[in-house]
C-alpha atoms as a PDB file:
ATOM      1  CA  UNK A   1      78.075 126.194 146.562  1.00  0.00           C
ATOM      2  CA  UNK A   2      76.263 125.646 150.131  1.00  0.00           C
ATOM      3  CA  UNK A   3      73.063 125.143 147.939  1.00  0.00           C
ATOM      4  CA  UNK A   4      74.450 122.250 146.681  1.00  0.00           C
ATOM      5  CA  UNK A   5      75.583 121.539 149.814  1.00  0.00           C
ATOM      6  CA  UNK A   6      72.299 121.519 151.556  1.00  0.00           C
ATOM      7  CA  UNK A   7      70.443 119.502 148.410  1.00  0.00           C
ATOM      8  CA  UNK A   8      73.003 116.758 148.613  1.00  0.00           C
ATOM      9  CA  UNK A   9      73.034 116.336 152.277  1.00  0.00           C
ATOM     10  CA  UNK A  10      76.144 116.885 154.481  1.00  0.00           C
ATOM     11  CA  UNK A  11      77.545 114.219 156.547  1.00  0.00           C
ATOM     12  CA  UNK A  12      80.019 114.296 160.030  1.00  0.00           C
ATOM     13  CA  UNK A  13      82.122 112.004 161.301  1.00  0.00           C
ATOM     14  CA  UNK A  14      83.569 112.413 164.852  1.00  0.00           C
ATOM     15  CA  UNK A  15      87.833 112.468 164.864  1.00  0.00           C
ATOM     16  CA  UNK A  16      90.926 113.621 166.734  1.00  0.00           C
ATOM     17  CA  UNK A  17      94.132 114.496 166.442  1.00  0.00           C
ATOM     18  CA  UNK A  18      95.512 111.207 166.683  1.00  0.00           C
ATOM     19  CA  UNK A  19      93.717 107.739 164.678  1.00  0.00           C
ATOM     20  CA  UNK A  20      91.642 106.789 167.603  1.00  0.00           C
ATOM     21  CA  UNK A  21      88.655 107.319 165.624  1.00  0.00           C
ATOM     22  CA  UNK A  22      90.240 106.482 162.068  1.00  0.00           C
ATOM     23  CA  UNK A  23      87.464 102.955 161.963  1.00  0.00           C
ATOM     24  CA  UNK A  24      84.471 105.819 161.975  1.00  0.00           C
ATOM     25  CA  UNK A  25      86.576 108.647 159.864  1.00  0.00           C
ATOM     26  CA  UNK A  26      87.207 106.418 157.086  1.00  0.00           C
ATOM     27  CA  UNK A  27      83.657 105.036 157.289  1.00  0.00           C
ATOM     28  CA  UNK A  28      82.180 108.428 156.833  1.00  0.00           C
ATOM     29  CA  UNK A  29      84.467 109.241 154.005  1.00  0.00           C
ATOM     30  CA  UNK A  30      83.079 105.785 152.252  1.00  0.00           C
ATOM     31  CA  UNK A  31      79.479 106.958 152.912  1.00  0.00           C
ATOM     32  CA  UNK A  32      80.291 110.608 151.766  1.00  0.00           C
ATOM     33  CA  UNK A  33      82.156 109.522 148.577  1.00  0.00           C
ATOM     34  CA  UNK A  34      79.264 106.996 147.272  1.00  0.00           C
ATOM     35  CA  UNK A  35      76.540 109.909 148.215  1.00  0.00           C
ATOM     36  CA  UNK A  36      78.164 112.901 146.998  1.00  0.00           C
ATOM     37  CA  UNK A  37      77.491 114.263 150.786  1.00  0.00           C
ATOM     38  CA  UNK A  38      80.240 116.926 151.788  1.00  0.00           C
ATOM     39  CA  UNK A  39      81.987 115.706 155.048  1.00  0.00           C
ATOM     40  CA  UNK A  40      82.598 117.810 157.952  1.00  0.00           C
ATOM     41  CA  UNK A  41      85.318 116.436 160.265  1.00  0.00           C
ATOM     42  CA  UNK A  42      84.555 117.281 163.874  1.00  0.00           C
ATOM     43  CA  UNK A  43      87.568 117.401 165.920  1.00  0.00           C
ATOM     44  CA  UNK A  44      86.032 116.014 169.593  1.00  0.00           C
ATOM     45  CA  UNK A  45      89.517 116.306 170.748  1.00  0.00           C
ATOM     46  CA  UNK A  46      89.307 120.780 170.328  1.00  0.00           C
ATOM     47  CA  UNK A  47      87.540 122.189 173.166  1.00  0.00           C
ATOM     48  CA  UNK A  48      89.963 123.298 175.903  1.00  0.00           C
ATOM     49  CA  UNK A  49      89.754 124.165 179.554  1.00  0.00           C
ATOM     50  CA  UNK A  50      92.091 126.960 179.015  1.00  0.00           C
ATOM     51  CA  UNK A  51      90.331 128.761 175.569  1.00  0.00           C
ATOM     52  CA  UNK A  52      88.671 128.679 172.404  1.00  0.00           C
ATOM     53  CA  UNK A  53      90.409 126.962 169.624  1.00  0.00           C
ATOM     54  CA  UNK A  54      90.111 129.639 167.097  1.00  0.00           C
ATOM     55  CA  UNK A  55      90.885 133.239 167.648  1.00  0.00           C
ATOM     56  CA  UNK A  56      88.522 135.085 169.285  1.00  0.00           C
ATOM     57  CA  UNK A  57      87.827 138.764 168.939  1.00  0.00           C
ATOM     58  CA  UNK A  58      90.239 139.867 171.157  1.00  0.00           C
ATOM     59  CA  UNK A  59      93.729 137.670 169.524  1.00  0.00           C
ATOM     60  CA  UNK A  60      93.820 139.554 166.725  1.00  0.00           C
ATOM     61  CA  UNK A  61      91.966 142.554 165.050  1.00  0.00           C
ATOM     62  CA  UNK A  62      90.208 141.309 162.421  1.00  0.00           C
ATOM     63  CA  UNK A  63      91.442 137.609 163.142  1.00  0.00           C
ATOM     64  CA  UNK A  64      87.985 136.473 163.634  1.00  0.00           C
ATOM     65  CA  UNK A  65      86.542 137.441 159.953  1.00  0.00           C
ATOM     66  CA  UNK A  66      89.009 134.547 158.853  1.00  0.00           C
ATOM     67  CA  UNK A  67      87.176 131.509 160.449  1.00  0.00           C
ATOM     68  CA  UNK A  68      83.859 130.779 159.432  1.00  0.00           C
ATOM     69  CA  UNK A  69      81.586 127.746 160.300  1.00  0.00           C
ATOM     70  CA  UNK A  70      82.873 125.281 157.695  1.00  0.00           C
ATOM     71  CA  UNK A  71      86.999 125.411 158.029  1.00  0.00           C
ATOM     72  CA  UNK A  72      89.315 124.673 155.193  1.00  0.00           C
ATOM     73  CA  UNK A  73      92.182 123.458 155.174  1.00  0.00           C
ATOM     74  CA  UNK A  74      94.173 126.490 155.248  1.00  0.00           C
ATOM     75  CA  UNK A  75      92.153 127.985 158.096  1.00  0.00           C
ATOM     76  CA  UNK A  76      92.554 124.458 160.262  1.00  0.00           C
ATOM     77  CA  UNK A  77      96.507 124.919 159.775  1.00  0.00           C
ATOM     78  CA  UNK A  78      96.137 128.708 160.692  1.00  0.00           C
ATOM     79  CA  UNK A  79      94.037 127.179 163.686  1.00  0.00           C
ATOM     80  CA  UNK A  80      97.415 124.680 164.216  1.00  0.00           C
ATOM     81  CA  UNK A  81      94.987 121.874 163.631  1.00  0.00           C
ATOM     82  CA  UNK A  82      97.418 120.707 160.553  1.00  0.00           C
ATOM     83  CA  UNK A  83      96.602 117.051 161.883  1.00  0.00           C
ATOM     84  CA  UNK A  84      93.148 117.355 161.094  1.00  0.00           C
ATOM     85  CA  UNK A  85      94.080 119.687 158.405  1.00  0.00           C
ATOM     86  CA  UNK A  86      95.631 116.510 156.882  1.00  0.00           C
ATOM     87  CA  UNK A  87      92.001 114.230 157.211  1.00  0.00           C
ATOM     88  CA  UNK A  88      90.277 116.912 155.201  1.00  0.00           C
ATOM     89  CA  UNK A  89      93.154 116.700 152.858  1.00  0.00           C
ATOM     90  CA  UNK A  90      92.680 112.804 152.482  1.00  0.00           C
ATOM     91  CA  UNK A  91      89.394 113.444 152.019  1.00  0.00           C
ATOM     92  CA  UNK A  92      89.026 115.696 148.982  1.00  0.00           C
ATOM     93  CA  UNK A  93      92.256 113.485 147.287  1.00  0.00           C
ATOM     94  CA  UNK A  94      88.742 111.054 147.734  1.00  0.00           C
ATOM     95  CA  UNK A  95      86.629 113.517 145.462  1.00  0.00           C
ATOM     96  CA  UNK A  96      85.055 114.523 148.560  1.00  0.00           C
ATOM     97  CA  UNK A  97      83.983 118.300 149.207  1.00  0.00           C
ATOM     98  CA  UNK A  98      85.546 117.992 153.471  1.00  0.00           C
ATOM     99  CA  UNK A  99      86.148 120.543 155.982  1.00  0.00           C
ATOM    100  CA  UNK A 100      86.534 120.764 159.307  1.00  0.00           C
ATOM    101  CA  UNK A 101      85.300 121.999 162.271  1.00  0.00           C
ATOM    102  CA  UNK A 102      86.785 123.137 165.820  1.00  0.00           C
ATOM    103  CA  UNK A 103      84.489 123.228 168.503  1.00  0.00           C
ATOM    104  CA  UNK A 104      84.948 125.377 171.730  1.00  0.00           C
ATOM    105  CA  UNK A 105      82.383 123.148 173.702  1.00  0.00           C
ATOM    106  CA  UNK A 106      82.845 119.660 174.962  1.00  0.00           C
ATOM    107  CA  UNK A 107      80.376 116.945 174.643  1.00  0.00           C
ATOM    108  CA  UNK A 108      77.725 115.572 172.425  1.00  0.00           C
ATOM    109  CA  UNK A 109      74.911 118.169 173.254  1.00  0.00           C
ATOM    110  CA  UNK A 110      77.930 121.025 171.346  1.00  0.00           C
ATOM    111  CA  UNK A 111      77.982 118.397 168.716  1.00  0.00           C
ATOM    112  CA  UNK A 112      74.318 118.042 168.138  1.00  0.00           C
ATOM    113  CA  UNK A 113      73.449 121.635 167.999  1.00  0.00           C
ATOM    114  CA  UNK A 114      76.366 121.517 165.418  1.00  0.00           C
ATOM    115  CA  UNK A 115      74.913 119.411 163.150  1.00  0.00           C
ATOM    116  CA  UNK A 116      71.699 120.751 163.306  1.00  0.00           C
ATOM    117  CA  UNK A 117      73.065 124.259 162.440  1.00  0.00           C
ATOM    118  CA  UNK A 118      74.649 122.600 159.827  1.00  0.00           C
ATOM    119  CA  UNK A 119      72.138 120.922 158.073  1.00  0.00           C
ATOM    120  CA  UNK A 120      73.744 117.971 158.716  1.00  0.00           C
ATOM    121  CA  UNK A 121      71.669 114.521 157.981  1.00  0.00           C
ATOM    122  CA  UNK A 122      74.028 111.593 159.166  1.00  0.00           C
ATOM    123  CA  UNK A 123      76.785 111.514 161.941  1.00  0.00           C
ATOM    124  CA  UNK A 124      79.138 108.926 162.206  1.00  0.00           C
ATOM    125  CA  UNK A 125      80.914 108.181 165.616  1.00  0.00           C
ATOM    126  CA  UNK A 126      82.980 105.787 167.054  1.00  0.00           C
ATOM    127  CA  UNK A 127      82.010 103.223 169.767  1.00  0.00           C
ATOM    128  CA  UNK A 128      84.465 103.809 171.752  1.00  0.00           C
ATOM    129  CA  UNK A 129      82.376 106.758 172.730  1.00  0.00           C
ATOM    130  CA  UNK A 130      79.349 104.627 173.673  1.00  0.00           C
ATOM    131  CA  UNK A 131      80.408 104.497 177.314  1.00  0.00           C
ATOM    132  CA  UNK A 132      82.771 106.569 178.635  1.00  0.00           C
ATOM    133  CA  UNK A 133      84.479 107.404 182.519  1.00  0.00           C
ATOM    134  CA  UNK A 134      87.038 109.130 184.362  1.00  0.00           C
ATOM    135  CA  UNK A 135      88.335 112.409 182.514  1.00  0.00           C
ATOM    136  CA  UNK A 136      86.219 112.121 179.380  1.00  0.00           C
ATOM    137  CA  UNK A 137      82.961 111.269 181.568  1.00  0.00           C
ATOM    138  CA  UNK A 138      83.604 114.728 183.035  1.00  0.00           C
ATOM    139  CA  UNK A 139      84.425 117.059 180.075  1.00  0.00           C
ATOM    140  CA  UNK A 140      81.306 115.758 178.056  1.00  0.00           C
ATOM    141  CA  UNK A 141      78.857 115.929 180.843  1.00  0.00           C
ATOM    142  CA  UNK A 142      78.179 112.715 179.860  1.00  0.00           C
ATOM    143  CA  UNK A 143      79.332 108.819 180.885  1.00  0.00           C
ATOM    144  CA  UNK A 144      77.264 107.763 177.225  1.00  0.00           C
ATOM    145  CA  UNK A 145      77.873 110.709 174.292  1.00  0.00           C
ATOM    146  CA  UNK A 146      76.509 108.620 171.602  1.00  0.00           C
ATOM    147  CA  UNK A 147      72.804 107.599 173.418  1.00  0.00           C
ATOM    148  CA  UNK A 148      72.968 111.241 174.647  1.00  0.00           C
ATOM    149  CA  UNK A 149      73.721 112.605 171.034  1.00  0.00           C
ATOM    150  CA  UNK A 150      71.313 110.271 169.559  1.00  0.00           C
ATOM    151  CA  UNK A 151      68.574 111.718 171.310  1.00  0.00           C
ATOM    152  CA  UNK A 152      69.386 115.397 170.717  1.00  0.00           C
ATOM    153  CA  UNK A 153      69.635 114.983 166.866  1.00  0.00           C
ATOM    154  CA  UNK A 154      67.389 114.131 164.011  1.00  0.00           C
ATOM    155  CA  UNK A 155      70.521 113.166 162.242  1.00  0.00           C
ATOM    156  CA  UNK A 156      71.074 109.569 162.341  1.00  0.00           C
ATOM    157  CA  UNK A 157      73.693 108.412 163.862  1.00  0.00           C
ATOM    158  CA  UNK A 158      76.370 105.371 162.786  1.00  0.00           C
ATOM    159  CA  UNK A 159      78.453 103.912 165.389  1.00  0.00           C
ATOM    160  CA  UNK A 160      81.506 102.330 164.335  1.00  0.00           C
END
């Protein structure tokens, strides 16, 4: 399956817990659909200043076997991401092969690397995070995530 995968391309699409992003979400799952690209759904909104969001090796014995790179449904609900549990859902009801993905790191440089682990060849993102201050300046390292994750990516990028 992840040969597939990596001969059809994989797209991301920046999203949260709420519909801030839905514009670039529901863009990406156009794109996907019409390429046959598998969608990862990045949840910006994950990182916290207070732990990981998925188990780590000391939450549970064995808990950390259960989460790979590429999460289900069933493993974002297990994560208590059931919100963006629900995106991937709408997603695959699309024909689309989605999952989703949790990231412990804020910021567009966390993203990047990401996506380059991933293989993945396009990334769409909202302009709302073009320019950015106050509280979300300071937790991406970054008053600009999309110019700063367009130049650490060979993906493209689509603002929307």
């Amino acid at each position: 399956m992840a040969n597939t995968n990596q001969r059809a391309g994989v797209m991301m699409a920046v999203t949260a817990d709420d519909d801030r992003y839905q514009p670039a979400r529901r863009k990406a799952m156009d794109l996907a659909r019409v390429s046959g690209q598998a969608l990862i759904l990045y949840d910006w909104d994950a990182p916290t200043l207070f732990g990981d969001p998925l188990p780590t090796w000391w939450s549970g014995e064995g808990s950390e076997d259960l989460f790979s790179r590429r999460l289900d449904q069933t493993r974002l609900r297990a994560a208590g991401r059931a919100t963006i549990a629900d995106q991937v859902a709408e997603a695959e009801a699309l024909g689309i092969q989605a999952f989703g993905w949790l990231p412990s790191d804020h910021g567009p440089s966390p993203l990047a690397t990401y996506a380059r682990e991933q293989g993945v060849s396009t990334i769409v993102i909202s302009a709302d995070l073009q320019d950015v201050s106050g509280l979300e300046a300071l937790l991406s390292g970054t008053n600009q995530p999309v110019g700063t994750l367009d130049a650490e990516t060979p993906a493209r990028v689509v603002v929307v």
